[in-house]
N, C-alpha and C. Protein backbone atom coordinates (compact mmCIF):
# COMPACT_ATOMS: atom_id res chain seq x y z
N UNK A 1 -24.76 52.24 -37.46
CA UNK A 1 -25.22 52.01 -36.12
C UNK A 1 -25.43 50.51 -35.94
N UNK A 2 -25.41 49.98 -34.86
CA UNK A 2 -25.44 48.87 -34.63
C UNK A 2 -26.88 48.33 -34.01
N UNK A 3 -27.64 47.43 -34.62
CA UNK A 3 -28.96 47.15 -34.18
C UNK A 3 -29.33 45.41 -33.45
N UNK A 4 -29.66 45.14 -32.42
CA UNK A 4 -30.33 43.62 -32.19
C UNK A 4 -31.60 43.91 -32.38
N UNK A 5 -32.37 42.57 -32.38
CA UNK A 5 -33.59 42.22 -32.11
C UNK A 5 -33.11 41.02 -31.01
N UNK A 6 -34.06 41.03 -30.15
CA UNK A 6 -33.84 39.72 -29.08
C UNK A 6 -34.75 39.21 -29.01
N UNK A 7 -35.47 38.13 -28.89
CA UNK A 7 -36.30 37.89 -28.16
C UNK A 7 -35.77 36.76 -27.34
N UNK A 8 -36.89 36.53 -25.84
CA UNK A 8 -36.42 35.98 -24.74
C UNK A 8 -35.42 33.96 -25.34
N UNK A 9 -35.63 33.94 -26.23
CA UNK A 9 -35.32 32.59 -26.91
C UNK A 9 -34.15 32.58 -28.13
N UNK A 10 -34.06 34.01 -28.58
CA UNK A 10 -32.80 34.19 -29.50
C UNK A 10 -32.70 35.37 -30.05
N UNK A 11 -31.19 35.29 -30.54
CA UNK A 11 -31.23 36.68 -31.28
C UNK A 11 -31.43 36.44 -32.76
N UNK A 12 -32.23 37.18 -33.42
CA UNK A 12 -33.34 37.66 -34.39
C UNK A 12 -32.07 38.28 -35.42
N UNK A 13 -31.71 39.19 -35.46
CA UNK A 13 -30.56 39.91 -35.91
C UNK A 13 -29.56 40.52 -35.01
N UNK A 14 -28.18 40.95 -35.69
CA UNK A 14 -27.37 41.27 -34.98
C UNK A 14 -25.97 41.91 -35.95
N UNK A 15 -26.49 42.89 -36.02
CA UNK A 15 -25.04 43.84 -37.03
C UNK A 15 -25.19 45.11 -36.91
N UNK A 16 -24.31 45.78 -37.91
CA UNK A 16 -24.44 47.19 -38.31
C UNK A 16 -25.90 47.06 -39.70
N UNK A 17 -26.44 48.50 -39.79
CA UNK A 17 -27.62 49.14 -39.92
C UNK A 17 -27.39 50.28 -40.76
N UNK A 18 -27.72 50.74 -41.54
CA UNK A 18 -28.35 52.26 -42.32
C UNK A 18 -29.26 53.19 -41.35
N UNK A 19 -30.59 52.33 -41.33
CA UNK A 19 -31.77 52.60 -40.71
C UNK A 19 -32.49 51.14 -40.40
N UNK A 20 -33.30 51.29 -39.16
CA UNK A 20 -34.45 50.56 -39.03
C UNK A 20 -35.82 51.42 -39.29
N UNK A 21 -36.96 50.62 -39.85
CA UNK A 21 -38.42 51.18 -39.56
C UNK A 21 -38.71 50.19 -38.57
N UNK A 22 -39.60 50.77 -37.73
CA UNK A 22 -40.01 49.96 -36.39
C UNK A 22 -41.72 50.40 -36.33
N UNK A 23 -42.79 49.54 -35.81
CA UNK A 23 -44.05 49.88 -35.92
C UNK A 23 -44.18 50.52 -34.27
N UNK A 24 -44.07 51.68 -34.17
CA UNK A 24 -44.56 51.97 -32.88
C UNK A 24 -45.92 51.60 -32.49
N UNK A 25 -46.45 52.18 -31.26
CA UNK A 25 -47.65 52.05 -30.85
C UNK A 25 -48.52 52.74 -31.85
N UNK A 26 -48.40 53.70 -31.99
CA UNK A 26 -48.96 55.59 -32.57
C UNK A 26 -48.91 55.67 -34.12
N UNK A 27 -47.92 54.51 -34.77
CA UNK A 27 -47.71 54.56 -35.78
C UNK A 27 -45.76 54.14 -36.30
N UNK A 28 -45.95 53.89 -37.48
CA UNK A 28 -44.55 53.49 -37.40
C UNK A 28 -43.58 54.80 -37.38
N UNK A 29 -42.38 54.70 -37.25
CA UNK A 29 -40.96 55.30 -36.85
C UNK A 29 -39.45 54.74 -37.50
N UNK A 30 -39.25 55.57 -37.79
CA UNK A 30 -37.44 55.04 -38.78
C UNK A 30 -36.55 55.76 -37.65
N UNK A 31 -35.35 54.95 -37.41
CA UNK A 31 -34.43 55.70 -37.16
C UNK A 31 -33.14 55.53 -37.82
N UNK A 32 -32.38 56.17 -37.25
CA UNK A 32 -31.36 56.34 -38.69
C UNK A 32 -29.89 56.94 -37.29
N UNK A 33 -28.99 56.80 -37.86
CA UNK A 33 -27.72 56.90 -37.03
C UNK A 33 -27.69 58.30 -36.44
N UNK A 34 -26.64 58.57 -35.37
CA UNK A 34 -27.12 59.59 -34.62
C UNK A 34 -28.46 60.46 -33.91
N UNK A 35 -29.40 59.23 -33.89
CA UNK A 35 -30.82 59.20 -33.27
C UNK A 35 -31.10 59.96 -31.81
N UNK A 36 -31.97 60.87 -31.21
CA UNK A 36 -31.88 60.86 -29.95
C UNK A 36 -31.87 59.85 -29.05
N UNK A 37 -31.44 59.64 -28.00
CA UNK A 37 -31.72 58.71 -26.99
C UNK A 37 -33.54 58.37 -26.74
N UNK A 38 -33.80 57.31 -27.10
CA UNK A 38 -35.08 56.62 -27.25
C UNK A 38 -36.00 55.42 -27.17
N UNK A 39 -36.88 55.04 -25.71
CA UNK A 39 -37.68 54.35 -25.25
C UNK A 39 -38.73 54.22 -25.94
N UNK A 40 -39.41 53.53 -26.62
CA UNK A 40 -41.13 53.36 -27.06
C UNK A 40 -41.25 51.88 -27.25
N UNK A 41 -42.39 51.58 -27.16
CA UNK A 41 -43.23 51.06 -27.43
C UNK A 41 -43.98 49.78 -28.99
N UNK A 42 -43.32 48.94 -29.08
CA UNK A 42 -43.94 48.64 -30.26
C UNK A 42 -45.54 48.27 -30.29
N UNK A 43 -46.03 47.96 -31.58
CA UNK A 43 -46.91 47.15 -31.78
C UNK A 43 -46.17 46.49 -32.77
N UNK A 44 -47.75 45.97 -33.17
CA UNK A 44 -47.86 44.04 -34.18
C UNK A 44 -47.23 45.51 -35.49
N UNK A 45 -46.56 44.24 -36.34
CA UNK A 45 -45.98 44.93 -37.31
C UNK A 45 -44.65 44.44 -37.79
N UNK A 46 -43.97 45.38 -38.68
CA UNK A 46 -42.47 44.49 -39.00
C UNK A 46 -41.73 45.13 -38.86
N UNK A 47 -40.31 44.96 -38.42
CA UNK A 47 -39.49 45.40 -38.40
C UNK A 47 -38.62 45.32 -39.53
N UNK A 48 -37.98 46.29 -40.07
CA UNK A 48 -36.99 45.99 -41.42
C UNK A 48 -36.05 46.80 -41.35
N UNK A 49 -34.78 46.34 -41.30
CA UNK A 49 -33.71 46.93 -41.66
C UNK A 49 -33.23 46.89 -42.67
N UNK A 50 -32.41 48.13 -43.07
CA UNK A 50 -31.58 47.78 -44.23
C UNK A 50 -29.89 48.49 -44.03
N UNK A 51 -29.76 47.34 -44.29
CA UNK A 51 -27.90 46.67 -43.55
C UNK A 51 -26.94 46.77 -45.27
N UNK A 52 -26.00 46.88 -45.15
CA UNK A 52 -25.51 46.72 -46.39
C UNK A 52 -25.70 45.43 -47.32
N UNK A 53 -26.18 44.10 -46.85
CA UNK A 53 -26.43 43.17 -47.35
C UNK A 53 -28.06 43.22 -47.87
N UNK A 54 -28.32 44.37 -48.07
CA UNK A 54 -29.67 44.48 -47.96
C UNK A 54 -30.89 45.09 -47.26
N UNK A 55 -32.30 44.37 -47.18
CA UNK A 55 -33.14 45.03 -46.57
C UNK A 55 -33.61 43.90 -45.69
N UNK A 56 -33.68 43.67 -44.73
CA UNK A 56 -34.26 42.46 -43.91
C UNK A 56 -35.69 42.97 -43.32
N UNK A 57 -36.71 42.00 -43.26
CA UNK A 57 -37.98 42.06 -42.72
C UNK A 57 -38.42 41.31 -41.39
N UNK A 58 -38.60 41.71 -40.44
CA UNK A 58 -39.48 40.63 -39.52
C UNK A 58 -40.54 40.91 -38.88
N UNK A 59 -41.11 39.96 -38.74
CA UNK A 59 -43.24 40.55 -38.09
C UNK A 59 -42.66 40.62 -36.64
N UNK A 60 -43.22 41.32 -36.02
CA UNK A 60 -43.44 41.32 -34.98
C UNK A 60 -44.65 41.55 -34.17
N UNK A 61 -44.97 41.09 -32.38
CA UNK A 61 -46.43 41.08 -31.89
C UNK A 61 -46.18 42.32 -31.03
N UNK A 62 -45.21 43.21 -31.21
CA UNK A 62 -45.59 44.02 -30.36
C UNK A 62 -43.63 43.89 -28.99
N UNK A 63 -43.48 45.44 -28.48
CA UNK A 63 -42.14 45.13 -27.67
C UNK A 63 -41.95 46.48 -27.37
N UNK A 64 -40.39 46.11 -27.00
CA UNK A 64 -40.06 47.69 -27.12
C UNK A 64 -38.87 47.80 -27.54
N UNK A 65 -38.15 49.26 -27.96
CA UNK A 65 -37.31 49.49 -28.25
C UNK A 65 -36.43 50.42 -27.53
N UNK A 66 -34.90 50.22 -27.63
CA UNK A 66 -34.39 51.50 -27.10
C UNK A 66 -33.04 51.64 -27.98
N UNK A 67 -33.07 53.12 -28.21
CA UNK A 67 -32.23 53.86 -28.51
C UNK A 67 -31.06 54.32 -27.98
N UNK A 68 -29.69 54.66 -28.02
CA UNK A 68 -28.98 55.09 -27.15
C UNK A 68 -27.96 55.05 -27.95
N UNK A 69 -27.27 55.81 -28.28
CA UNK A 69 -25.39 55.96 -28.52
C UNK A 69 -25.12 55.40 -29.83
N UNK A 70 -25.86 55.34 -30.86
CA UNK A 70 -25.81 54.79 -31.78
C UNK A 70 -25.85 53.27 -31.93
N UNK A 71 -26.57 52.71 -31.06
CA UNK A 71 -27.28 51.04 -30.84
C UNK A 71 -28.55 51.12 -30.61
N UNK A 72 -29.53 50.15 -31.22
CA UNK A 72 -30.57 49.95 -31.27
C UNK A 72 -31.25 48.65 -30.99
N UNK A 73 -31.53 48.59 -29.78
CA UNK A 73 -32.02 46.75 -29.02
C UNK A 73 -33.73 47.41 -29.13
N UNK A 74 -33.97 46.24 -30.18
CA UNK A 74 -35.42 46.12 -30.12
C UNK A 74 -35.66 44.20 -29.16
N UNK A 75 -36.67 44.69 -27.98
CA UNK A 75 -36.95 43.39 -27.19
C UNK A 75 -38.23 43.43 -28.03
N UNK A 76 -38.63 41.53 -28.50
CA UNK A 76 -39.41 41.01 -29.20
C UNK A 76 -40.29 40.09 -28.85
C-alpha cells in the first residue's frame, strides 16, 4: 500500500508500506493493506512504518488520517 505523511511545509514520507501504526485519539491503530475506507483522528504520538527498507519512526502533535483504496495520507 502506498502511504504519505504531509505536513503543511513538506512531505515527511512517501512510498510503498507493509503496515503503518498510527496513535489515534482513543488509542493507537495499525493498518495494514486492504484496510476499510478510513477517517480518524490523531493524537501526540509516532507514527512508524515499516516499508521494505525497514521500520521508520516519526513523533507526531496530533492530525488526521485517511484511508482509502489502498493509500494512506496521514495530514501532520
Amino acid at each position: 500500500m502506498n502511504v504519505e505523511i504531509l505536513t503543511p511545509d513538506k512531505t515527511l514520507f512517501s512510498g510503498d508500506a507493509e503496515f503503518v501504526t498510527l496513535p489515534g485519539s482513543n488509542g493507537s491503530f495499525q493498518v495494514f493493506e486492504n484496510h476499510a475506507p478510513l477517517i480518524a483522528n490523531l493524537g501526540k504520538g509516532t507514527v512508524s512504518i515499516k516499508s521494505a527498507s525497514g521500520l521508520e519512526s516519526f513523533t507526531v502533535n496530533g492530525g488526521l488520517v485517511e484511508v482509502l483504496k489502498n493509500k494512506v495520507v496521514v495530514l501532520v
